[in-house]
C-alpha atoms as a PDB file:
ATOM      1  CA  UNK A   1       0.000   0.000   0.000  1.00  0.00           C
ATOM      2  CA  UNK A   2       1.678   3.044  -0.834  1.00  0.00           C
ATOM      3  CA  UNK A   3       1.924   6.222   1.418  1.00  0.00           C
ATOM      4  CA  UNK A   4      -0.489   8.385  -0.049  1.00  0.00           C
ATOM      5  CA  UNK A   5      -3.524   6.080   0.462  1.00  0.00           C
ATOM      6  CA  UNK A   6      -2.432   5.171   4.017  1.00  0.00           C
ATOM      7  CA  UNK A   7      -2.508   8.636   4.880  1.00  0.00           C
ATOM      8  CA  UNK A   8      -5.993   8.980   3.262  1.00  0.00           C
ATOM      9  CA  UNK A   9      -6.949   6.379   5.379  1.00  0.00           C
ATOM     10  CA  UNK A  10      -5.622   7.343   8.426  1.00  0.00           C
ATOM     11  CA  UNK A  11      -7.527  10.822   8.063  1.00  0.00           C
ATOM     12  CA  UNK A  12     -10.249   9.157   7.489  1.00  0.00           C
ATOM     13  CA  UNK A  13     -10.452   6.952  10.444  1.00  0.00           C
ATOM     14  CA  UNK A  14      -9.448  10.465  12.880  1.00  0.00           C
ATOM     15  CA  UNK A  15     -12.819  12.342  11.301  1.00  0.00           C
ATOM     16  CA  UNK A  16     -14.847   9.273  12.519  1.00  0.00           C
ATOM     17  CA  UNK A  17     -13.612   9.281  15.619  1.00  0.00           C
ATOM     18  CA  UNK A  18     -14.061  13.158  15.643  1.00  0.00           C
ATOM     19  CA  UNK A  19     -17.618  12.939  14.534  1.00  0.00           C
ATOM     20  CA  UNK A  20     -18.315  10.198  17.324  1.00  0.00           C
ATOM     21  CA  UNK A  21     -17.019  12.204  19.997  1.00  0.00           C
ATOM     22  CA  UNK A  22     -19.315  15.063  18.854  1.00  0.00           C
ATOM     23  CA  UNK A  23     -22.464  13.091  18.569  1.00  0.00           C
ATOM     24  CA  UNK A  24     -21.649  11.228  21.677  1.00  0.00           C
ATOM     25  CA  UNK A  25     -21.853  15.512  23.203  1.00  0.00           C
ATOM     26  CA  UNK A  26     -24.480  16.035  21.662  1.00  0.00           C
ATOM     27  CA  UNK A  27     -26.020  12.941  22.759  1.00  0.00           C
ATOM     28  CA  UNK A  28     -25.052  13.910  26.706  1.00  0.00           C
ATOM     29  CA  UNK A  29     -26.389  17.606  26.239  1.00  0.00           C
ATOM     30  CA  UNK A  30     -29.849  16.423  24.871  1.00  0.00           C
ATOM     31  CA  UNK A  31     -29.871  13.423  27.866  1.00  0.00           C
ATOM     32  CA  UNK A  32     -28.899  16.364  30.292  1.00  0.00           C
ATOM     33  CA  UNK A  33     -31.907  18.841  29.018  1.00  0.00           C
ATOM     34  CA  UNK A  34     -34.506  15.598  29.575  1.00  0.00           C
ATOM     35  CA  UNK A  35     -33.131  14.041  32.932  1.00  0.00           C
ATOM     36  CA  UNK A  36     -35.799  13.098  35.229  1.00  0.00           C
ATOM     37  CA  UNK A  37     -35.992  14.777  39.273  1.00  0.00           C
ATOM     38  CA  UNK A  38     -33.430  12.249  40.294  1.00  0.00           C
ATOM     39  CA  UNK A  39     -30.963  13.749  38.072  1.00  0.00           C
ATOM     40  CA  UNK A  40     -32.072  17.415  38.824  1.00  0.00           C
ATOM     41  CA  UNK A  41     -29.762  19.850  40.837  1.00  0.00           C
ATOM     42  CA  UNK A  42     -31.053  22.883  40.370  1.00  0.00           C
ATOM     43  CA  UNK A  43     -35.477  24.112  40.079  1.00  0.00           C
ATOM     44  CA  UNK A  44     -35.739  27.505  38.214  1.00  0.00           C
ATOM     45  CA  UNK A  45     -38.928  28.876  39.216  1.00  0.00           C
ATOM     46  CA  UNK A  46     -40.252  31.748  36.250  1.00  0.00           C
ATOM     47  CA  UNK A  47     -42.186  34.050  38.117  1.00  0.00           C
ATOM     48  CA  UNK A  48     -43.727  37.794  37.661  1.00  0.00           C
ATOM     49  CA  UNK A  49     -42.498  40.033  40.058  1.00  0.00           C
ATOM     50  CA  UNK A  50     -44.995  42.488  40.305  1.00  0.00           C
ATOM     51  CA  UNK A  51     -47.359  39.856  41.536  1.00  0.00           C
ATOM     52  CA  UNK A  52     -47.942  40.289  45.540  1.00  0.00           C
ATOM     53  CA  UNK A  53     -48.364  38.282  47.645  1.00  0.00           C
ATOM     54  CA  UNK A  54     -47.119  35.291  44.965  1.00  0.00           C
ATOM     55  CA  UNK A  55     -44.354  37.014  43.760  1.00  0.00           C
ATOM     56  CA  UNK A  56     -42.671  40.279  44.112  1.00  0.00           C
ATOM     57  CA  UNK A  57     -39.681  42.315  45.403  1.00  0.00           C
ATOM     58  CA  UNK A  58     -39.289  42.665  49.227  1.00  0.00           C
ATOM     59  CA  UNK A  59     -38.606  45.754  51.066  1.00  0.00           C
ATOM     60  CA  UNK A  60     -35.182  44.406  51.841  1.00  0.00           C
ATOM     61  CA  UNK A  61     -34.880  44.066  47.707  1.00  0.00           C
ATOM     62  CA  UNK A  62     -34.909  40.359  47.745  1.00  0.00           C
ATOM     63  CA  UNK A  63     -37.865  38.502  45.705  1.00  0.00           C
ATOM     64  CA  UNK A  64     -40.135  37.211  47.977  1.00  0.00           C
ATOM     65  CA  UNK A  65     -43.832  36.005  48.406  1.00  0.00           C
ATOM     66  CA  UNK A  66     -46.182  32.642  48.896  1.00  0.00           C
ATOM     67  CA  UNK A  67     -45.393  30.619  46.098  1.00  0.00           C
ATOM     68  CA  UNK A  68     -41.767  31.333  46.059  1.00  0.00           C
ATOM     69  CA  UNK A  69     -41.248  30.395  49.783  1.00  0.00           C
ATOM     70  CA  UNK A  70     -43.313  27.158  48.439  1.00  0.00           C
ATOM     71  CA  UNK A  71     -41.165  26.576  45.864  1.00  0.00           C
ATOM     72  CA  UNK A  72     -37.977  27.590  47.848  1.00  0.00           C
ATOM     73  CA  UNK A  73     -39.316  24.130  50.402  1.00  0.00           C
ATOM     74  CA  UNK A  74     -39.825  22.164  47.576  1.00  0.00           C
ATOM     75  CA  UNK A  75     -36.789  22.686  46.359  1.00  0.00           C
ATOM     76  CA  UNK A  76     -34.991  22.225  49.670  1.00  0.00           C
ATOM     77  CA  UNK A  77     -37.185  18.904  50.945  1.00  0.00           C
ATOM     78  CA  UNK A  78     -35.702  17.611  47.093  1.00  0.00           C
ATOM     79  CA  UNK A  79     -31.710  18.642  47.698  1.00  0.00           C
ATOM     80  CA  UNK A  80     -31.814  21.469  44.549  1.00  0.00           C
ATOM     81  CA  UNK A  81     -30.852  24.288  44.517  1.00  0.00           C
ATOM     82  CA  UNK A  82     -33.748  27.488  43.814  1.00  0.00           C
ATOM     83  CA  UNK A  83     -33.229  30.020  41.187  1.00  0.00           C
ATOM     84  CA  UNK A  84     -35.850  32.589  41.015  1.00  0.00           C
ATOM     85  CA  UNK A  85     -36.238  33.992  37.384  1.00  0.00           C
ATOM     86  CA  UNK A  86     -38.222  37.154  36.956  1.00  0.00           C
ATOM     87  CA  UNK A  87     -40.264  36.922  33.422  1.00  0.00           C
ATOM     88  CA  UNK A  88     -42.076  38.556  31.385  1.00  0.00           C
ATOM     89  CA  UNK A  89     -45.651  37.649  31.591  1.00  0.00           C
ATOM     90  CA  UNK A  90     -46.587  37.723  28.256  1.00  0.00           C
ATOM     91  CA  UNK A  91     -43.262  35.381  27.196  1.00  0.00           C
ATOM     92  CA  UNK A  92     -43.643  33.146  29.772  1.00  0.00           C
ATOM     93  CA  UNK A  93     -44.292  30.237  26.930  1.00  0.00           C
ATOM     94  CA  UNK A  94     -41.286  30.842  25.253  1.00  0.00           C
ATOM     95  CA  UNK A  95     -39.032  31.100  28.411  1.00  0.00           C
ATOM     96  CA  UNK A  96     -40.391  27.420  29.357  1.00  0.00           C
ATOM     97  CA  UNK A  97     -39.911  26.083  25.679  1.00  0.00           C
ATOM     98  CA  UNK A  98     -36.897  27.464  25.620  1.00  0.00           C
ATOM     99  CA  UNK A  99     -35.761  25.960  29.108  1.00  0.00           C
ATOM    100  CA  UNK A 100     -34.478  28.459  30.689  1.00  0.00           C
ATOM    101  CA  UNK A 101     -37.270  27.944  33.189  1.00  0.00           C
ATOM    102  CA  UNK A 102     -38.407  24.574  34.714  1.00  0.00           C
ATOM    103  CA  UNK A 103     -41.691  25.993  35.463  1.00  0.00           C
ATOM    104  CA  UNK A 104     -44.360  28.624  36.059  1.00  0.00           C
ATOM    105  CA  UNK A 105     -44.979  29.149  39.825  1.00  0.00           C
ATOM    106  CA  UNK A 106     -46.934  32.688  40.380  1.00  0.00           C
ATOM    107  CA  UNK A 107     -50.344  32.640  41.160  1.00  0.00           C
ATOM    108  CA  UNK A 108     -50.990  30.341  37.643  1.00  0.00           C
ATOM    109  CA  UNK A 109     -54.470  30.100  36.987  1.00  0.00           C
ATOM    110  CA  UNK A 110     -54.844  26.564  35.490  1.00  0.00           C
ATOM    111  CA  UNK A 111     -58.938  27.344  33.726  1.00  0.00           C
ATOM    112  CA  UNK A 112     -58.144  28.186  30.196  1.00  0.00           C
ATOM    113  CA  UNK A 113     -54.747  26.985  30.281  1.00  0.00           C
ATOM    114  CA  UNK A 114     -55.240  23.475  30.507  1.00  0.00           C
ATOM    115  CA  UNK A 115     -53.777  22.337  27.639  1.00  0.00           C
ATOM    116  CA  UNK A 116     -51.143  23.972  27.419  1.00  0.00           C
ATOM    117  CA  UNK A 117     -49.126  22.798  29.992  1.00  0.00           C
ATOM    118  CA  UNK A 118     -48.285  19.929  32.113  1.00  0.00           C
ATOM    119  CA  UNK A 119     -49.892  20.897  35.805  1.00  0.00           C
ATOM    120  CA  UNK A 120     -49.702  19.983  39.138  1.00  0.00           C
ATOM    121  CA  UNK A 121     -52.954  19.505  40.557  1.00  0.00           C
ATOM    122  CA  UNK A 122     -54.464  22.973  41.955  1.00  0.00           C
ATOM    123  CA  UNK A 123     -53.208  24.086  45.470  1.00  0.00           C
ATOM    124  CA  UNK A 124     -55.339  27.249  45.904  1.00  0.00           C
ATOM    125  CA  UNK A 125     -58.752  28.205  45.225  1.00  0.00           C
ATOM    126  CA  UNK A 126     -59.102  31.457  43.922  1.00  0.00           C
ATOM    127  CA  UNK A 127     -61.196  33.783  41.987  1.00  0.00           C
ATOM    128  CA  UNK A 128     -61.524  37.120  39.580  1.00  0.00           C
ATOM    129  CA  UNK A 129     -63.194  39.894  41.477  1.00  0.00           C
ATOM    130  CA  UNK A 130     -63.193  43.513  40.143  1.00  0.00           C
ATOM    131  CA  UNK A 131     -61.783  46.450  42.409  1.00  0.00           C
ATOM    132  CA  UNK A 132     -63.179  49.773  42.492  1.00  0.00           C
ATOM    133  CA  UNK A 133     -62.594  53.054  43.976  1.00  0.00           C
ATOM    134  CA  UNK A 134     -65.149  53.275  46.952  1.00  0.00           C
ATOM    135  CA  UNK A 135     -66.471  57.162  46.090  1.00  0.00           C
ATOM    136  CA  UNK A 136     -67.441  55.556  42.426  1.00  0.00           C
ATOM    137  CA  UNK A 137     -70.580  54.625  43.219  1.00  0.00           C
ATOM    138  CA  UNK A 138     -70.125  50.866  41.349  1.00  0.00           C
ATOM    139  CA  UNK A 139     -71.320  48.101  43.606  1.00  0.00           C
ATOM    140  CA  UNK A 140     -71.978  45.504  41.108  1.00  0.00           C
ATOM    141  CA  UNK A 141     -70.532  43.850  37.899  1.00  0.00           C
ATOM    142  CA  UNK A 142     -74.108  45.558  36.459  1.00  0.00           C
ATOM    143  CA  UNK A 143     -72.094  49.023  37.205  1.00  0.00           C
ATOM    144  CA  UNK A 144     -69.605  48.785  35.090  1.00  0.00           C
ATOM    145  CA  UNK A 145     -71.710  49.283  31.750  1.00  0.00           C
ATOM    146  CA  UNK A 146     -69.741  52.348  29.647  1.00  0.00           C
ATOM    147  CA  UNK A 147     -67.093  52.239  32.498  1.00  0.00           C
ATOM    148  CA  UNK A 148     -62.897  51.385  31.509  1.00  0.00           C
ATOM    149  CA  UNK A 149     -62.112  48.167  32.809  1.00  0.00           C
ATOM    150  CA  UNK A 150     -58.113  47.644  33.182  1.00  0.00           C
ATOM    151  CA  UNK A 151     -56.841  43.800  33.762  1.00  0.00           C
ATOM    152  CA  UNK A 152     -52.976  42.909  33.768  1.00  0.00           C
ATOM    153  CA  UNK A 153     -51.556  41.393  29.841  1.00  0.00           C
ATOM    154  CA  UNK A 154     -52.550  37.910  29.295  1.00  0.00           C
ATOM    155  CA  UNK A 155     -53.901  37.561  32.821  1.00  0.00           C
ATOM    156  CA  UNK A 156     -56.724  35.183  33.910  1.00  0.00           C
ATOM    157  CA  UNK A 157     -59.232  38.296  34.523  1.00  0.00           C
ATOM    158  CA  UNK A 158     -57.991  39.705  30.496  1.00  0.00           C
ATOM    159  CA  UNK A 159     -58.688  36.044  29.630  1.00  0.00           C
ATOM    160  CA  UNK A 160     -62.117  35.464  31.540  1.00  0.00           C
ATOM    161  CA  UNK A 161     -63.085  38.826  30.074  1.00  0.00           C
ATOM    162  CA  UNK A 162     -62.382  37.943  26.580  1.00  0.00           C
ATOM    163  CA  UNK A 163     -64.104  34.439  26.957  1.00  0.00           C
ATOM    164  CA  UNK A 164     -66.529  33.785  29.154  1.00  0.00           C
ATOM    165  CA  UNK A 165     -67.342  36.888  30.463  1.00  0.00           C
ATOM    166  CA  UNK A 166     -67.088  38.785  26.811  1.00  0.00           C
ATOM    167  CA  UNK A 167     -71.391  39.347  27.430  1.00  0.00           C
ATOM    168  CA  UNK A 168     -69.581  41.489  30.360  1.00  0.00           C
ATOM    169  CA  UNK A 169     -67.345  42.845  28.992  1.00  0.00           C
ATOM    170  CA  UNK A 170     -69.335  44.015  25.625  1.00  0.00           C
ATOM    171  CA  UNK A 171     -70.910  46.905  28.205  1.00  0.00           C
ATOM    172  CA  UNK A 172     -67.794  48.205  29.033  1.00  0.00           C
ATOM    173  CA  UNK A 173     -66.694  51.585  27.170  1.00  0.00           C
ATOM    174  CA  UNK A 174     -63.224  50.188  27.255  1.00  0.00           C
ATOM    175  CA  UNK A 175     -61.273  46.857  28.659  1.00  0.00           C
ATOM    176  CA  UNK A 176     -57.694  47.808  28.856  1.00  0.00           C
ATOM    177  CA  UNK A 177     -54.458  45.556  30.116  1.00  0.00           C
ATOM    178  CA  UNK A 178     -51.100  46.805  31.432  1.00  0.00           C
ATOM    179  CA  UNK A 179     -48.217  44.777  31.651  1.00  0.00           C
ATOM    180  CA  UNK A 180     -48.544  44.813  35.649  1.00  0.00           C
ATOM    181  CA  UNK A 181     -50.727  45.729  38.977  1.00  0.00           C
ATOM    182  CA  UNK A 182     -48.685  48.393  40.162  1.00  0.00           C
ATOM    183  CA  UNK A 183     -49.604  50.888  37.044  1.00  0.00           C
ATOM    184  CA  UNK A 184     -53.045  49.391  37.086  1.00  0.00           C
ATOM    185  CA  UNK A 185     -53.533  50.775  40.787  1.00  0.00           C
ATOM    186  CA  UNK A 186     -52.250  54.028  39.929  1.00  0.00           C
ATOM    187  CA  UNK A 187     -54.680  54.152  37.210  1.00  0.00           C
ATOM    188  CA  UNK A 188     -57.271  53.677  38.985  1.00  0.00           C
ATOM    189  CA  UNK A 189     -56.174  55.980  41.933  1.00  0.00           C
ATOM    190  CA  UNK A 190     -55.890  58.834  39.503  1.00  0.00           C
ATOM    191  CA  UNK A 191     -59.669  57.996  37.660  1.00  0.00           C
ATOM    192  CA  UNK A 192     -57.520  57.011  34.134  1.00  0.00           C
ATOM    193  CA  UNK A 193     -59.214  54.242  34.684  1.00  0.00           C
ATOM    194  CA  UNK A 194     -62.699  53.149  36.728  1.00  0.00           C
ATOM    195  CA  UNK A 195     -62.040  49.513  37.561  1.00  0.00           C
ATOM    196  CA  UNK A 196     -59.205  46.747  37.986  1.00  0.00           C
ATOM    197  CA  UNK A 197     -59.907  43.171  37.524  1.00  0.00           C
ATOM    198  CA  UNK A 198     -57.673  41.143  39.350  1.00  0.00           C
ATOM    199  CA  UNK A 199     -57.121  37.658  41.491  1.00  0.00           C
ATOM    200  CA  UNK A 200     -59.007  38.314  44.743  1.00  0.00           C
ATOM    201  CA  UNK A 201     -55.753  37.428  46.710  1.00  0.00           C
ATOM    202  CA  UNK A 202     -53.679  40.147  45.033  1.00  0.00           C
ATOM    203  CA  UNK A 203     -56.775  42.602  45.333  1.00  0.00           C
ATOM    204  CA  UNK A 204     -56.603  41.823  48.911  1.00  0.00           C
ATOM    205  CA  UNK A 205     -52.970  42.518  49.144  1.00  0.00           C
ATOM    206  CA  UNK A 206     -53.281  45.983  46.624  1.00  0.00           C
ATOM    207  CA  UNK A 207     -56.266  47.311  48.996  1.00  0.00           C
ATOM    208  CA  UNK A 208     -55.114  46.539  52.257  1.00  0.00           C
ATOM    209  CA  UNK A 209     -55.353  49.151  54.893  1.00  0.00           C
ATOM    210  CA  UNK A 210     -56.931  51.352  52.355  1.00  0.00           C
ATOM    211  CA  UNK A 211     -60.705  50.496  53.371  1.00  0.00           C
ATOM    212  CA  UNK A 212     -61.398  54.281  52.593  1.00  0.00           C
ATOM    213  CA  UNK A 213     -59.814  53.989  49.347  1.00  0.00           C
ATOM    214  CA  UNK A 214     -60.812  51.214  47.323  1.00  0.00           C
ATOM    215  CA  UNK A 215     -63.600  48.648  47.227  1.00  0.00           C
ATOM    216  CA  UNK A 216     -63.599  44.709  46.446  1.00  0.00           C
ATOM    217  CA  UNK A 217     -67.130  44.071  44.463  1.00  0.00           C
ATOM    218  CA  UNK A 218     -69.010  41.386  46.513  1.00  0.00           C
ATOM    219  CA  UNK A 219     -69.711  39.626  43.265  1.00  0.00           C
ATOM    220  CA  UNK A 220     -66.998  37.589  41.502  1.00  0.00           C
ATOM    221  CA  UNK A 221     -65.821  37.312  38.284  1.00  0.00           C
ATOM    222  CA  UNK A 222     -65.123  32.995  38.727  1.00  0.00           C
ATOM    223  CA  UNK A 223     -63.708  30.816  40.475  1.00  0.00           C
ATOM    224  CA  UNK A 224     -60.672  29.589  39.736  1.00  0.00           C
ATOM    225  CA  UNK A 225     -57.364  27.857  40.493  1.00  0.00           C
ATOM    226  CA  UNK A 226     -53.579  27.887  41.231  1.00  0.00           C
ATOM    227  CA  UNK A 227     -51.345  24.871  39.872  1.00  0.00           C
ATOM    228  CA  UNK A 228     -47.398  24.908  38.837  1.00  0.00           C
ATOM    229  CA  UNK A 229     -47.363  24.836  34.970  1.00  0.00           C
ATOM    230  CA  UNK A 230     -44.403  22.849  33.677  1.00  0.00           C
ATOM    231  CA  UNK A 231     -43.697  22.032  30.090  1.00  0.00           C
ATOM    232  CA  UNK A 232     -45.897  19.824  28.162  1.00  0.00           C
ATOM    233  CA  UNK A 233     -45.362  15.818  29.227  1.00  0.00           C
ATOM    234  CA  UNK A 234     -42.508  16.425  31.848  1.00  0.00           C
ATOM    235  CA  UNK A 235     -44.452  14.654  34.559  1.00  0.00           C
ATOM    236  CA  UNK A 236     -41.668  13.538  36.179  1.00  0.00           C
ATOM    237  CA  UNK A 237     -41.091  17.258  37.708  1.00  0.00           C
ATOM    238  CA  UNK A 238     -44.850  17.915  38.154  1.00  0.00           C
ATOM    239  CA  UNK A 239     -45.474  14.756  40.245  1.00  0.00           C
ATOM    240  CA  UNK A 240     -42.342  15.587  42.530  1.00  0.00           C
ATOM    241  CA  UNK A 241     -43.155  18.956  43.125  1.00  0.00           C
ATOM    242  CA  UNK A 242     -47.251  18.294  43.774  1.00  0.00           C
ATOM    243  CA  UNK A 243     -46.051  14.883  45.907  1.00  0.00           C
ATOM    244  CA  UNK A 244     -43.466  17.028  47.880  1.00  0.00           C
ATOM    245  CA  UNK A 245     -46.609  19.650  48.166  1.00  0.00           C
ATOM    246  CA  UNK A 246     -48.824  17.581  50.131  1.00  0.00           C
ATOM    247  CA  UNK A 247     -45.942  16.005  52.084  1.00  0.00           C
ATOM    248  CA  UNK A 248     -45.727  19.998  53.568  1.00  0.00           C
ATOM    249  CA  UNK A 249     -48.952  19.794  54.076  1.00  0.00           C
ATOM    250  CA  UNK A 250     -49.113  17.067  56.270  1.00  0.00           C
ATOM    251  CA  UNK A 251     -46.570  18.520  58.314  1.00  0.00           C
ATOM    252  CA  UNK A 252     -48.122  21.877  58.869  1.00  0.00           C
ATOM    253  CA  UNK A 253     -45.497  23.494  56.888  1.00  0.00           C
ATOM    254  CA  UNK A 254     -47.894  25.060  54.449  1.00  0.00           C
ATOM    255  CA  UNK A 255     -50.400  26.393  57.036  1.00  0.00           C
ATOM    256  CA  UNK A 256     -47.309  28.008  58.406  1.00  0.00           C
ATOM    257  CA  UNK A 257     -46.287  29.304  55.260  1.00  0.00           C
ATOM    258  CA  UNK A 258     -49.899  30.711  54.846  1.00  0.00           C
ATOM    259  CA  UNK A 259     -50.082  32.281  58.313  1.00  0.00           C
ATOM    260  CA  UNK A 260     -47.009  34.250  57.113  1.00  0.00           C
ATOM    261  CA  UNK A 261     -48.936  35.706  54.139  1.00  0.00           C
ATOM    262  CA  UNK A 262     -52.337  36.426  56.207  1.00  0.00           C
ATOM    263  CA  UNK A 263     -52.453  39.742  56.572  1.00  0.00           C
ATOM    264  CA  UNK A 264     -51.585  39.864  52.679  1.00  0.00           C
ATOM    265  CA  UNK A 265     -54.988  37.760  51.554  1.00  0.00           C
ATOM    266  CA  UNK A 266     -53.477  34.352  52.037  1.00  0.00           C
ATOM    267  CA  UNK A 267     -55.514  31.764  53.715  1.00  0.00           C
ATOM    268  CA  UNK A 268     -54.974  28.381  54.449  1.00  0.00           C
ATOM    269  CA  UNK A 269     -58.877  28.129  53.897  1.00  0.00           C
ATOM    270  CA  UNK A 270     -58.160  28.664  50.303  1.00  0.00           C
ATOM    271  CA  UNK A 271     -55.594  25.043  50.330  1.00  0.00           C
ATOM    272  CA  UNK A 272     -57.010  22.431  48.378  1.00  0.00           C
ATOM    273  CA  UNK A 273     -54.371  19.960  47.480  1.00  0.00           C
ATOM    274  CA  UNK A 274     -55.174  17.569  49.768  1.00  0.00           C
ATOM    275  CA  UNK A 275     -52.520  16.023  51.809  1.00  0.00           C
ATOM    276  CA  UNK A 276     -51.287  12.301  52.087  1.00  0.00           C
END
């Protein structure tokens, strides 16, 4: 064999053992991205952070709120460790496709969402209610005929409005959304607006101490409910995180959790995961 075709050969042979070597990466990366809990090390938790009492920067500048001290025990009770990722609302679905979050913890309404992505069964009971300023003289969803109607960007209340309360919201002179709550109160505060609707938790958390100020309607919106969203078929995580759930429960850890939020409209009342 002469020297030119053993070198062709040799070359030859190195590229395939390049090529393997690359696939075999490529192979690890994609096994990495798809590894069940046992493998996990790390839970990043997408979250708004304008979203109080769920969600939101403390005082002391540090996110805080219910769901993330949930998630925070989760994460501890499984031996990863808790990232807290502030998103956008309205690209929450392309943060989870994209993984750079493992799921969607922050007050997630599951009704109208349901098939888009893989849920833990619902933890908290919850429902749409519609905030006014007391001195408007609206005491019923009747009330707000020709009145502007503000709800946060592809929220539950926008949603509910758009679907099943559309009748509704057809009487309105305007439904507006704002990317979050903060700006919405200030609207409303200032008469831009003459109604917010909202999840009653976070209206109880927006109005509190301001009695004089603002108004809850007595009639709600829905009835609804809070589950962890994870991507589509990764049951694996859902199951751990709604199993590790009611194991808190059972040890009073989430009434505790709850009593911390109380005077920011969390109630253990509103639990419904039921425990082991």
């Amino acid at each position: 064999m002469n020297k030119k075709i053993m070198r062709t050969i040799v070359i030859a042979c190195a590229l395939c053992l390049c090529i393997g070597a690359l696939s075999g990466c490529a192979s690890n990366a994609s096994s990495s991205s798809s590894s069940s809990t046992t493998d996990r090390t790390k839970l990043v938790v997408g979250f708004d952070e304008d979203f109080p009492p769920y969600g939101y920067v403390g005082d002391d500048g540090q996110f805080t709120g219910f769901d993330l001290d949930l998630a925070s025990e989760v994460a501890q009770r499984n031996g990863w460790t808790i990232e807290y990722k502030p998103i956008n609302w309205d690209a929450k679905d392309l943060e989870l496709s994209s993984g750079s979050i493992d799921c969607i913890w922050n007050g997630f309404t599951i009704e109208g969402r349901e098939d888009g992505y893989q849920w833990t069964d619902p933890y908290m009971d919850n429902s749409q209610v519609v905030v006014v300023r007391k001195d408007s003289g609206i005491t019923s969803l009747s009330d707000l005929a020709g009145k502007t109607v503000l709800a946060q960007a592809d929220s539950a209340a926008l949603h509910l409005l758009q679907g099943d309360q559309a009748e509704l919201a057809s009487t309105f002179k305007d439904l507006k959304s704002t990317p979050e709550y903060n700006t919405a109160f200030m609207e409303l505060q200032s008469g831009a607006v003459d109604a917010v609707a909202i999840d009653r938790p976070v209206a109880k958390y927006e109005t509190a101490g301001q009695d004089d100020t603002y108004m809850i309607l007595d009639e709600p919106l829905s009835s609804e409910h809070y589950g962890v969203g994870c991507l589509l078929g990764n049951t694996s995580l859902t199951e751990t995180i709604e199993s590790t759930l009611q194991d808190m429960d059972s040890d009073g850890t989430v009434a505790s959790i709850c009593k911390k939020y109380a005077d920011q409209g969390i109630s253990y009342d509103d639990w419904i995961l039921p425990a082991k």
